[in-house]
Structure formats: C-alpha cells, structure tokens
Protein backbone atom coordinates (compact mmCIF):
# COMPACT_ATOMS: atom_id res chain seq x y z
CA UNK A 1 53.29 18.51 122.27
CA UNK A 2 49.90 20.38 122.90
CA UNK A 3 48.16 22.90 120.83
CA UNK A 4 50.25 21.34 117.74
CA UNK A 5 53.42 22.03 119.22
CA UNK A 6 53.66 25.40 120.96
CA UNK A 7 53.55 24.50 124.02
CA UNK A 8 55.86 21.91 125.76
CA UNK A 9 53.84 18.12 127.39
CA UNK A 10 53.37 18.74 130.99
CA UNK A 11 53.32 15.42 132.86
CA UNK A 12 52.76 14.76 136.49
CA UNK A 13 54.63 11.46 137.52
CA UNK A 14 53.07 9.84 140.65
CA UNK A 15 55.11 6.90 141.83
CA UNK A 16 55.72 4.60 145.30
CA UNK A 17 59.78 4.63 144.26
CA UNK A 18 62.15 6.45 142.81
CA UNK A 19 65.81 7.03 142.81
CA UNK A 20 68.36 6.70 144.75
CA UNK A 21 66.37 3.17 145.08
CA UNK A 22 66.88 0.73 142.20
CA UNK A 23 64.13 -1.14 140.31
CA UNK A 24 62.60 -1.95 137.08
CA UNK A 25 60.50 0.62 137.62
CA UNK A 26 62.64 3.64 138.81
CA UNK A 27 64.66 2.44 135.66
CA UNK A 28 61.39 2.76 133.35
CA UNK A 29 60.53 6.38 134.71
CA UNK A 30 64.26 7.73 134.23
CA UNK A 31 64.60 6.13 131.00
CA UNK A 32 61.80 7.60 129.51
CA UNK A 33 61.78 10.89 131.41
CA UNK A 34 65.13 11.75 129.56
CA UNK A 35 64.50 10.99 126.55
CA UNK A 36 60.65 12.87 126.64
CA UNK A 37 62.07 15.75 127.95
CA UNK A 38 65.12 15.68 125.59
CA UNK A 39 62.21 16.81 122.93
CA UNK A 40 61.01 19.53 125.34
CA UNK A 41 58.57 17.54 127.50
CA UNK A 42 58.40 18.09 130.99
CA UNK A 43 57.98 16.00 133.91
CA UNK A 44 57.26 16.54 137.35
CA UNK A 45 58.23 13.92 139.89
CA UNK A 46 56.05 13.09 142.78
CA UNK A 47 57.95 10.22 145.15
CA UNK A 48 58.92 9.06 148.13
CA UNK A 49 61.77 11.13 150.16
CA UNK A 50 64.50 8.64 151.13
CA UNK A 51 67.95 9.40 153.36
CA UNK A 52 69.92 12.04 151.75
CA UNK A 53 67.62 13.23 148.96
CA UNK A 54 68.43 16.95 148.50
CA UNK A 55 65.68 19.51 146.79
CA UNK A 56 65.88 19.07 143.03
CA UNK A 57 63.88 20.88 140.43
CA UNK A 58 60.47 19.47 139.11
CA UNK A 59 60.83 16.44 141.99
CA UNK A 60 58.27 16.57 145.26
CA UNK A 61 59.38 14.32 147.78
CA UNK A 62 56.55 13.08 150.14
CA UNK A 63 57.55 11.55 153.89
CA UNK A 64 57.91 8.08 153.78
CA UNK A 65 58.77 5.31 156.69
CA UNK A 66 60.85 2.03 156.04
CA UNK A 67 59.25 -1.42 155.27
CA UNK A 68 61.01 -4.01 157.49
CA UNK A 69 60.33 -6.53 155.32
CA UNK A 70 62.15 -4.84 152.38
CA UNK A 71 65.40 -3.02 153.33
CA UNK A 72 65.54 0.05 151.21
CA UNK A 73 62.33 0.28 149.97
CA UNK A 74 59.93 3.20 151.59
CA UNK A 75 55.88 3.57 152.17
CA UNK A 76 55.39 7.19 151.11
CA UNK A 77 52.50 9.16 153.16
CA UNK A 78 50.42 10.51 150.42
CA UNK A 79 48.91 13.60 152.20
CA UNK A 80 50.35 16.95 151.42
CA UNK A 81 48.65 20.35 152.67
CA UNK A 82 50.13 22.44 149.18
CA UNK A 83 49.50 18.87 147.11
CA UNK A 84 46.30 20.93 145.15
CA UNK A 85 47.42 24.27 145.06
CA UNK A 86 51.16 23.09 143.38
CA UNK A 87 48.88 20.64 140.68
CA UNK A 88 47.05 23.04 139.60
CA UNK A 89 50.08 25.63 139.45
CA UNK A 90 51.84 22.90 137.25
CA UNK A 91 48.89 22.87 134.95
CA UNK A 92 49.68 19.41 133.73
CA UNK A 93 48.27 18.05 130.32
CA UNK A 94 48.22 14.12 131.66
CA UNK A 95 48.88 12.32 135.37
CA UNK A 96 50.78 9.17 134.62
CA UNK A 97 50.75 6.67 137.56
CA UNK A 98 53.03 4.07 138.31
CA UNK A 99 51.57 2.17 141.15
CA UNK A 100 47.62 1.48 141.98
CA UNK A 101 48.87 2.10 145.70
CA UNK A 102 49.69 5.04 147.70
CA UNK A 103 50.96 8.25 145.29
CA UNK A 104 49.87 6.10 142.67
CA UNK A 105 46.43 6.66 143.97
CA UNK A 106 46.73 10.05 145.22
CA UNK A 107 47.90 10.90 141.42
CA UNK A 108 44.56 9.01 140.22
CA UNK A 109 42.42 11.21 142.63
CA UNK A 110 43.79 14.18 141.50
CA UNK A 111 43.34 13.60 137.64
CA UNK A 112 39.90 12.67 138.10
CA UNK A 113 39.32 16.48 140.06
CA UNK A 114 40.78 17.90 137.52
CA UNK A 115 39.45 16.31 134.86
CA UNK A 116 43.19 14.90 133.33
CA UNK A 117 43.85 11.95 131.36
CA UNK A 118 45.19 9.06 133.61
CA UNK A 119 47.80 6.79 132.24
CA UNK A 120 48.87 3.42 134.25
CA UNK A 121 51.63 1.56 134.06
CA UNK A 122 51.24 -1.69 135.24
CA UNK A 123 54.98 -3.07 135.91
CA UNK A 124 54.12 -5.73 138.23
CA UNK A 125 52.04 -8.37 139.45
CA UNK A 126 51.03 -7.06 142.73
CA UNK A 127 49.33 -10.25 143.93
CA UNK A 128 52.13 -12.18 143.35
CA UNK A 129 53.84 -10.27 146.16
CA UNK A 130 51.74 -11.00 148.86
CA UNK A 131 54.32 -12.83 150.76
CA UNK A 132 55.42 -9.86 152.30
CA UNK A 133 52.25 -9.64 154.30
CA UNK A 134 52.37 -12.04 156.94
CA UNK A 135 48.55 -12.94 157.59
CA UNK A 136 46.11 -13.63 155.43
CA UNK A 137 47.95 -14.58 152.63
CA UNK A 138 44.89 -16.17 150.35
CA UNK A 139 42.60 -13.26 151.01
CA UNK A 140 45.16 -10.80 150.51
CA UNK A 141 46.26 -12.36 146.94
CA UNK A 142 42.35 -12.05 145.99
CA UNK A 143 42.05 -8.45 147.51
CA UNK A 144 44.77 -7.32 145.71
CA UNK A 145 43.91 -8.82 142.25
CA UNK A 146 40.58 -7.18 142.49
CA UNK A 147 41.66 -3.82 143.60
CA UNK A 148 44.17 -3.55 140.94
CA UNK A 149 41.44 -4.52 138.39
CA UNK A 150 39.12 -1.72 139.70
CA UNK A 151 42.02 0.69 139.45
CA UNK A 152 43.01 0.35 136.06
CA UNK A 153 39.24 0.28 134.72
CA UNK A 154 39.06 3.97 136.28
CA UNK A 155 42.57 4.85 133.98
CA UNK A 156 41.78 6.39 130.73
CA UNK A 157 45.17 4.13 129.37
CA UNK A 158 46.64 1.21 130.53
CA UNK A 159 50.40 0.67 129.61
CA UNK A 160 51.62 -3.23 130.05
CA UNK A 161 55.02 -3.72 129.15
CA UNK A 162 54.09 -7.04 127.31
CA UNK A 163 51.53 -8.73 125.37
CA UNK A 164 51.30 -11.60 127.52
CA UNK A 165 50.70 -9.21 130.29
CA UNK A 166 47.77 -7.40 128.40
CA UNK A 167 46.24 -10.49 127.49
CA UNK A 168 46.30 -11.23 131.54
CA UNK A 169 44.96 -8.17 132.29
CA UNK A 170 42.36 -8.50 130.38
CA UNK A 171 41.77 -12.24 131.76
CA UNK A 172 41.39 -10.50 135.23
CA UNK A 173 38.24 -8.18 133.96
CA UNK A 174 40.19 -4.58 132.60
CA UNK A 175 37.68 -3.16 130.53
CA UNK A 176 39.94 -0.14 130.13
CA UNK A 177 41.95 0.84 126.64
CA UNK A 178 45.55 -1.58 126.68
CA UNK A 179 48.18 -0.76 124.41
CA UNK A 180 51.76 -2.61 124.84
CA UNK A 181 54.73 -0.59 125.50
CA UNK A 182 58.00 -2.04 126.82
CA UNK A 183 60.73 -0.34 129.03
CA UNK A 184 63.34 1.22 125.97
CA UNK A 185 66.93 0.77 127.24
CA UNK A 186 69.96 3.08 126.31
CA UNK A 187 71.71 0.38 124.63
CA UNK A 188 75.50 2.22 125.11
CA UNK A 189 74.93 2.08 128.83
CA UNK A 190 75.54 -1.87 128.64
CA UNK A 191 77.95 -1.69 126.54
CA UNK A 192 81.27 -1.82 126.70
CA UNK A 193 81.92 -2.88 130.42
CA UNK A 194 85.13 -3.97 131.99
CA UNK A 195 85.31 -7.54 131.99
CA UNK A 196 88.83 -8.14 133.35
CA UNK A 197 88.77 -5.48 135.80
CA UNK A 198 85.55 -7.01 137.30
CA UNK A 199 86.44 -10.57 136.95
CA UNK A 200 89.89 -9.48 139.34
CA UNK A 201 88.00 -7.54 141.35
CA UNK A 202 85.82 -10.64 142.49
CA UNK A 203 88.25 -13.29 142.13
CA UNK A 204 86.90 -14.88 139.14
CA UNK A 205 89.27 -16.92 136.69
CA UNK A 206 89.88 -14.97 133.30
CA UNK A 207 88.42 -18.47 131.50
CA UNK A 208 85.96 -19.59 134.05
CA UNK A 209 82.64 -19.40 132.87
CA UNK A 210 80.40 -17.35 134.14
CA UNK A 211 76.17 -17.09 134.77
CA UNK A 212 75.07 -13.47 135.57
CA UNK A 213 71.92 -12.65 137.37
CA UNK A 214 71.14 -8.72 137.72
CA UNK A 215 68.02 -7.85 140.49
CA UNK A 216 66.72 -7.72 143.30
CA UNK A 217 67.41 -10.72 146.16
CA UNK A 218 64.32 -11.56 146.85
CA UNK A 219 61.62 -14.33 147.20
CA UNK A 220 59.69 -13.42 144.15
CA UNK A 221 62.69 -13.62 142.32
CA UNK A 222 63.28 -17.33 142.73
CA UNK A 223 66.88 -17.38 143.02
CA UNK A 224 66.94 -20.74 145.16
CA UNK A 225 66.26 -22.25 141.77
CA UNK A 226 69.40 -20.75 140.14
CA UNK A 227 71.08 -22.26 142.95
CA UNK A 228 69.90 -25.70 142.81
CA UNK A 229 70.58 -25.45 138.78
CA UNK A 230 74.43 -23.96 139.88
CA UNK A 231 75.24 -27.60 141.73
CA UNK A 232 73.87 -29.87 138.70
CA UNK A 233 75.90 -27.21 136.35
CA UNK A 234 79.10 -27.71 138.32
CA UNK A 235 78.53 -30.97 138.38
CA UNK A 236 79.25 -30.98 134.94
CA UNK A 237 81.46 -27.84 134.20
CA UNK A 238 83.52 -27.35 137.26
CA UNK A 239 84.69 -24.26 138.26
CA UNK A 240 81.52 -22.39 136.73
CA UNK A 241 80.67 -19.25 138.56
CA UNK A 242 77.07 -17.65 139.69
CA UNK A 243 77.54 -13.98 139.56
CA UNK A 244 74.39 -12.66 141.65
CA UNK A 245 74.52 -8.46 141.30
CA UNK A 246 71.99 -6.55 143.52
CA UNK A 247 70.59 -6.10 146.71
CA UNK A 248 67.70 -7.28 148.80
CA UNK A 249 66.06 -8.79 151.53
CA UNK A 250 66.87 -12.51 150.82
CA UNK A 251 70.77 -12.28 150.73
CA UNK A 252 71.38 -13.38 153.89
CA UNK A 253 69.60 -16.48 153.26
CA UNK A 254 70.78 -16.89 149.78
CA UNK A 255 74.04 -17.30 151.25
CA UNK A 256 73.35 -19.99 153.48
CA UNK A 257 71.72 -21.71 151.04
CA UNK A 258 74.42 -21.42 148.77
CA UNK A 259 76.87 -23.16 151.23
CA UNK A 260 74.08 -25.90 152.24
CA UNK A 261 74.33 -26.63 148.69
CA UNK A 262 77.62 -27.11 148.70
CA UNK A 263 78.25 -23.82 145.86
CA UNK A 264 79.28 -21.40 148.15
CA UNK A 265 82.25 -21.14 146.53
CA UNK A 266 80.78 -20.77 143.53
CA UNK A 267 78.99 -17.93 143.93
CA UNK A 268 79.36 -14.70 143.65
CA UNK A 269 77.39 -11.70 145.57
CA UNK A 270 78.03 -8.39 144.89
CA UNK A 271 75.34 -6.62 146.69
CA UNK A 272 74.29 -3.25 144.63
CA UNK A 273 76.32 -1.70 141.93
CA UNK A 274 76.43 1.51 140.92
CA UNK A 275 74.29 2.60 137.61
CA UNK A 276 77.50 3.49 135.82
CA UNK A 277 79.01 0.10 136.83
CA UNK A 278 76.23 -2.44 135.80
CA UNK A 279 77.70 -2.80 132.21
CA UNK A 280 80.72 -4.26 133.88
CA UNK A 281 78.52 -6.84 135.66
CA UNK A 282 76.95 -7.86 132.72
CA UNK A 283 80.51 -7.52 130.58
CA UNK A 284 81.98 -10.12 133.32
CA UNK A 285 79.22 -12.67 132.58
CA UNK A 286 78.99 -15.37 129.76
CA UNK A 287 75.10 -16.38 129.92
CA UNK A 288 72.46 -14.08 131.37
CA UNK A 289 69.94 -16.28 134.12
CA UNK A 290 67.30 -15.50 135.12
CA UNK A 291 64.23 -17.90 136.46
CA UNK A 292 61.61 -15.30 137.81
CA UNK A 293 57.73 -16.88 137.63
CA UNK A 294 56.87 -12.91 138.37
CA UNK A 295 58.14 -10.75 135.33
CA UNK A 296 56.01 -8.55 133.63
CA UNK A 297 59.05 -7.57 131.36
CA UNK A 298 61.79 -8.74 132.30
CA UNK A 299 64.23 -5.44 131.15
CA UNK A 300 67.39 -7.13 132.76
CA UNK A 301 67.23 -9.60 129.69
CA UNK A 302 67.03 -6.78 127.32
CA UNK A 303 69.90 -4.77 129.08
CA UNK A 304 71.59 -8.85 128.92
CA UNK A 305 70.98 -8.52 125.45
CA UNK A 306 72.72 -5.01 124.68
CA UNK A 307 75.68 -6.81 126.25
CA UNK A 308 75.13 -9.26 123.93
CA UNK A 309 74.74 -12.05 126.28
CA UNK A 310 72.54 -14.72 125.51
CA UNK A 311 69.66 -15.72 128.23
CA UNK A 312 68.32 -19.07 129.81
CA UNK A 313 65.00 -18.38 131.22
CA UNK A 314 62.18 -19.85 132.94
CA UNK A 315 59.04 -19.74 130.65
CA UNK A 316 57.41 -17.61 132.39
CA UNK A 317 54.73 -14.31 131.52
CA UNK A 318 56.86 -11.34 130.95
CA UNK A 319 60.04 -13.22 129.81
CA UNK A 320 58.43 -15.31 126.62
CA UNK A 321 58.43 -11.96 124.94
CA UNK A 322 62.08 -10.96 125.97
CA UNK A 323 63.96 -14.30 125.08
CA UNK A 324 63.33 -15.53 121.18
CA UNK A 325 63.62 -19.19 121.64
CA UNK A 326 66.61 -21.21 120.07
CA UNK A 327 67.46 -17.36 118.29
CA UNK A 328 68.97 -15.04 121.12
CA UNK A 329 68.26 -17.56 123.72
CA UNK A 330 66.41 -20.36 125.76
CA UNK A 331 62.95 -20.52 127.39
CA UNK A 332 62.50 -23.64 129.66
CA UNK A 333 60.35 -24.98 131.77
CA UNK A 334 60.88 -25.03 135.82
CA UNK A 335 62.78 -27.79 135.88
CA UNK A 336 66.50 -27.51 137.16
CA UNK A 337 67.95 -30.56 134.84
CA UNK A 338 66.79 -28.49 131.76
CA UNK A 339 67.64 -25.09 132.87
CA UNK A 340 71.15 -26.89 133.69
CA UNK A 341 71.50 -28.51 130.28
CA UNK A 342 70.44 -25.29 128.33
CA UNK A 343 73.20 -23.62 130.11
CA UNK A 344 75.94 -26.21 129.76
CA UNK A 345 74.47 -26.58 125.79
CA UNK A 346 75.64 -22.95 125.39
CA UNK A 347 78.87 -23.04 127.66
CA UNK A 348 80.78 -26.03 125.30
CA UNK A 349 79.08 -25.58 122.06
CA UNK A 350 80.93 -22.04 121.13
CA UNK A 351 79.24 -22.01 117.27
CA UNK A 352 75.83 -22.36 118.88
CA UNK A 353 77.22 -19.18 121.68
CA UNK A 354 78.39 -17.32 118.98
CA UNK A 355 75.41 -16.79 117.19
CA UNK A 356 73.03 -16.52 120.13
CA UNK A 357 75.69 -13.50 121.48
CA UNK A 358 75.69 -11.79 117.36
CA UNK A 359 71.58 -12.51 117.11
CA UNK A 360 71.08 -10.76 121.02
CA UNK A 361 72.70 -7.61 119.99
CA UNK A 362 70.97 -7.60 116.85
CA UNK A 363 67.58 -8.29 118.86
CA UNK A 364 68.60 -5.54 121.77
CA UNK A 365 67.89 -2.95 118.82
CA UNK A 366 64.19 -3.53 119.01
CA UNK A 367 64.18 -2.22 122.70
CA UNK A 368 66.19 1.05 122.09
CA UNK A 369 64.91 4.17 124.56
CA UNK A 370 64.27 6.45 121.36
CA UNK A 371 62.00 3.99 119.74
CA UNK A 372 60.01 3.26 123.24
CA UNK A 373 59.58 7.14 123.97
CA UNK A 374 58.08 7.28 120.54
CA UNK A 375 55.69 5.13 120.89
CA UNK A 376 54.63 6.46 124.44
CA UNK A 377 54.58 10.17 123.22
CA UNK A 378 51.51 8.78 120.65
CA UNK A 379 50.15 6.99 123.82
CA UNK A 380 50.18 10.65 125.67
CA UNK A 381 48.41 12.46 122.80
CA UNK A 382 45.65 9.58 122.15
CA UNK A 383 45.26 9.66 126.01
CA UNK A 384 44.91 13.92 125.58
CA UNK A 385 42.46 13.54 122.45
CA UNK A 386 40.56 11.05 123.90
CA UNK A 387 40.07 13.05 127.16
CA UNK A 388 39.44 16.17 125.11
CA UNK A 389 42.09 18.55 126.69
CA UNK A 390 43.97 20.93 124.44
C-alpha cells in the first residue's frame, strides 16, 4: 500500500480478454485480483465487452467485434471519448498491462501521460500465433517478435511467468527490468472433484484409465500429437480414454482426426466447463497431458498438480519449469513412441503412480495464489519506488 499503508494500491488493469471468456490469462488477472484486493487493493478492469456482460463496479467494457478465426474471442476498439477524464478520476498508483496489443497499448499510452509505472505481463508468445493471419506468415512472425520487444523495453517491469521465458526475452533484445512471477492457483478449487459423477456422465468405465487435457482446441496447442500418442497408447492399454476439456476453434477437426485415427471412440470432448466444474475434469483423469511447443507457463499442469495428477509433457519452454522430471512427472521430447511409453510407464507401474500423485500435491504448494500475490505486491511497490510516485 502507498504512503506506508494509508491509502489502499490503485491499479488500472488493461487487458484484450477477460471473463466470461476463458484463458490462462483471464485466469491470471482473477486470481490475483482477489487475492490483492482481499488486502485492500483495488483494481480497475479495462476489457473487452462480450454478449451479455452487465455493468459491474470497477470493470470498463470497451466495444469489441468477433475474430472469425477464433470463436469466442473479441478485438476490443481501444478508443473511448471519457477514457482520460475516468484515469485520471481513478488516480491510479500503477497501469498493469496484459497484452502489447490493443488495450494493452492504450493502457501503455496512458501511463506514459501520466507519468505511472507500467507493469507487463508477458503470458504468451505472440509470434508463435501467427497462424491465425492468413498472409504473410514469415513477415508477420518477425513483425511481431520485434514489436513485442519494443513494447516491453518502454515497460518500467516486465513480469514472465517463467525463467525460461525471461531468459528468452532477454535473447530477443528486452533491455527492460525482468523479474519471474508465475500464475498462483487456489489450490482447493482443484480439489476435491467428482470423479464418478463425471466418469457416468461421459460414459467412461469406473477402471478405465484415463489422460486429461484441460485448454483451449486449438492449433498452437498441438493436440494432433496427443492423438497420434492415444492410438500407440491403446495399442498397448486398450480401452484407455483421452479426456479433451475446453473449447476452441480446432474441435471440429480434432474430431475427424480422431476417427481417421481410428480413436474416436476413445476420446472424449467435452467442449467448455464451467469454472466450478473443472476440478471434476481433472478428478476424472489419471495422468495430466499436455504437449504444447507454445507455453509460457503452463498453469493447467499446476492446477493438474493440485489434483494431484501427475503430468507427461513435451519439453518444451514454459513447461520444463512446471513438470520436475522423474519427481511429479515426465518431460519428453516430441516424439509420440516416448510420450506413449511415459504414459503407459505410469498407467501399470502403480508404486511409480503413487509417488508421482503424493510428490505433485506436495509440489502444487509452491504455486499457491497467496504466495504469488506476495511476491507481485513487492513487484508493484519496486515498480512505484522506482518510478518515484508516492
């Protein structure tokens, strides 16, 4: 808090989605939102307006338009005639951003005007998302890498979620201040879920095994590997189930796919779940999945974890941090035979599952959303006493 205390944290949150949508990053923003202003910080919400949003206090909802290419997801128009006058009346202490792009950027413009500390978060590896343009897809990539640099050298704090990710960011020229802070997770909202009410709900066996992948369908996501690794598994372990929970724009596909593969049977899709309804997903599920080459984080493992499932993952950025080899977990390369035989290794050799399952709740403790909102509370004041605002 400012001025030693008296007064509460005034932050002005500037991001391209927000609930009712679901992400990683709407997640990150809720999480610690409640716990900050559970210690009498306060946060004011500047997002996208999507169907059916009613007015709600401290939230500013900008018109937005659909993106074909991503059902669910909305561009926000980042011009507002009252945008200045309500800032200033808000008389923030510290814009945090959570996109380079759009209201990320209008949040940047702002704090430089006023002279605020600007804190990025950089969840995700824009340029590995270029796919959804359909032109230029080279250029783009390059455009985007070096815009995203610029942006977070004109931050007074950059916030990466991993080390491996700060260590890239610096790789890509951020001469800005880095400091590592990871998505906390309220560990009792994974926790005890309703596995046999699920399993009946979806038609899985009581004793078949099950993989669980939680996120979005879509190409970045690399779910036709999961798929491929699903026939070799079955293959060996008939009768073993894919449980794929979320949304997104590659479902339709995915199912196809699925049945080309001869698995369609096999898998399960259960499109999106509810928040209060996700620690059933993960309750139904044996051995968390999840072969993503685009993580910065990777906070489904940690919310697998909670659950205490163990994880099989692709070695990849984000996820070497989340998944402590041959401990909670495996890390492999992207290569479906070893994925497969991690998986089946954990599947028939119940001394080796037990332990992974007691060592990932253990390890879940580590991500808890009190510990996280500690550390970004000191992040907020060295951002403040750096800028010289009290």
């Amino acid at each position: 808090m400012r001025n030693g205390g008296t007064h509460p944290l005034r932050i002005g949150v500037f991001t391209d989605s927000y609930r009712p949508y679901t992400s990683g990053v709407v997640r990150s923003i809720e999480t610690f939102r409640a716990e900050l202003e559970a210690r009498d910080a306060l946060f004011y919400i500047f997002a996208p307006w999507y169907k059916g949003c009613k007015p709600e206090s401290r939230i500013y909802r900008f018109v937005s338009f659909p993106v074909p290419t991503n059902p669910g997801f909305r561009l926000a128009l980042p011009f507002s005639l009252k945008i200045g006058s309500t800032i200033k009346e808000l008389k923030l202490d510290l814009v945090h951003v959570h996109s380079p792009f759009l209201l990320g950027g209008l949040g940047a413009r702002w704090a430089r005007r006023l002279d605020l500390p600007l804190v990025f978060t950089y969840h995700t590896l824009y340029e590995e998302y270029v796919h959804y343009f359909p032109f230029l897809k080279t250029q783009t990539r390059q455009l985007t890498l070096r815009y995203t640099t610029a942006f977070c050298n004109r931050c007074d704090l950059v916030l990466a979620p991993t080390r491996v990710i700060g260590s890239y960011l610096l790789e890509t020229g951020v001469r800005a201040r880095i400091r590592t802070l990871p998505t906390g997770i309220d560990l009792k909202s994974f926790q005890g879920g309703d596995r046999d009410g699920f399993r009946k709900r979806y038609g899985i066996g009581p004793d078949e095994r099950v993989m669980v992948y939680v996120g979005r369908l879509a190409k970045e996501k690399n779910i036709g590997f999961l798929l491929k690794t699903l026939g070799l598994i079955v293959d060996r372990l008939p009768g073993t189930r894919l449980l794929l929970v979320g949304g997104g724009p590659q479902r339709e596909d995915l199912v196809k796919e699925a049945e080309e593969k001869n698995v369609g049977r096999n898998v399960v899709f259960t499109g999106p779940v509810a928040p209060d309804y996700v620690k059933d997903c993960y309750a139904a599920g044996d051995v968390f999945v999840i072969s993503s080459l685009t993580e910065t984080q990777g906070l489904v493992v940690g919310e697998a974890k909670a659950a205490g499932l163990p994880a099989v993952a692709v070695r990849a950025k984000g996820l070497t941090e989340m998944v402590d080899e041959g401990v909670d977990g495996f890390l492999v390369p992207l290569d479906e035979k070893v994925f497969a035989e991690r998986v089946c290794r954990l599947f028939e050799d119940r001394e080796l599952y037990g332990r992974f399952r007691v060592n990932a709740l253990q390890k879940a403790e580590e991500l808890s959303a009190p510990r996280a909102a500690d550390t970004l509370l000191n992040y907020y004041q060295e951002a403040i006493k750096s800028k010289g605002v009290f």
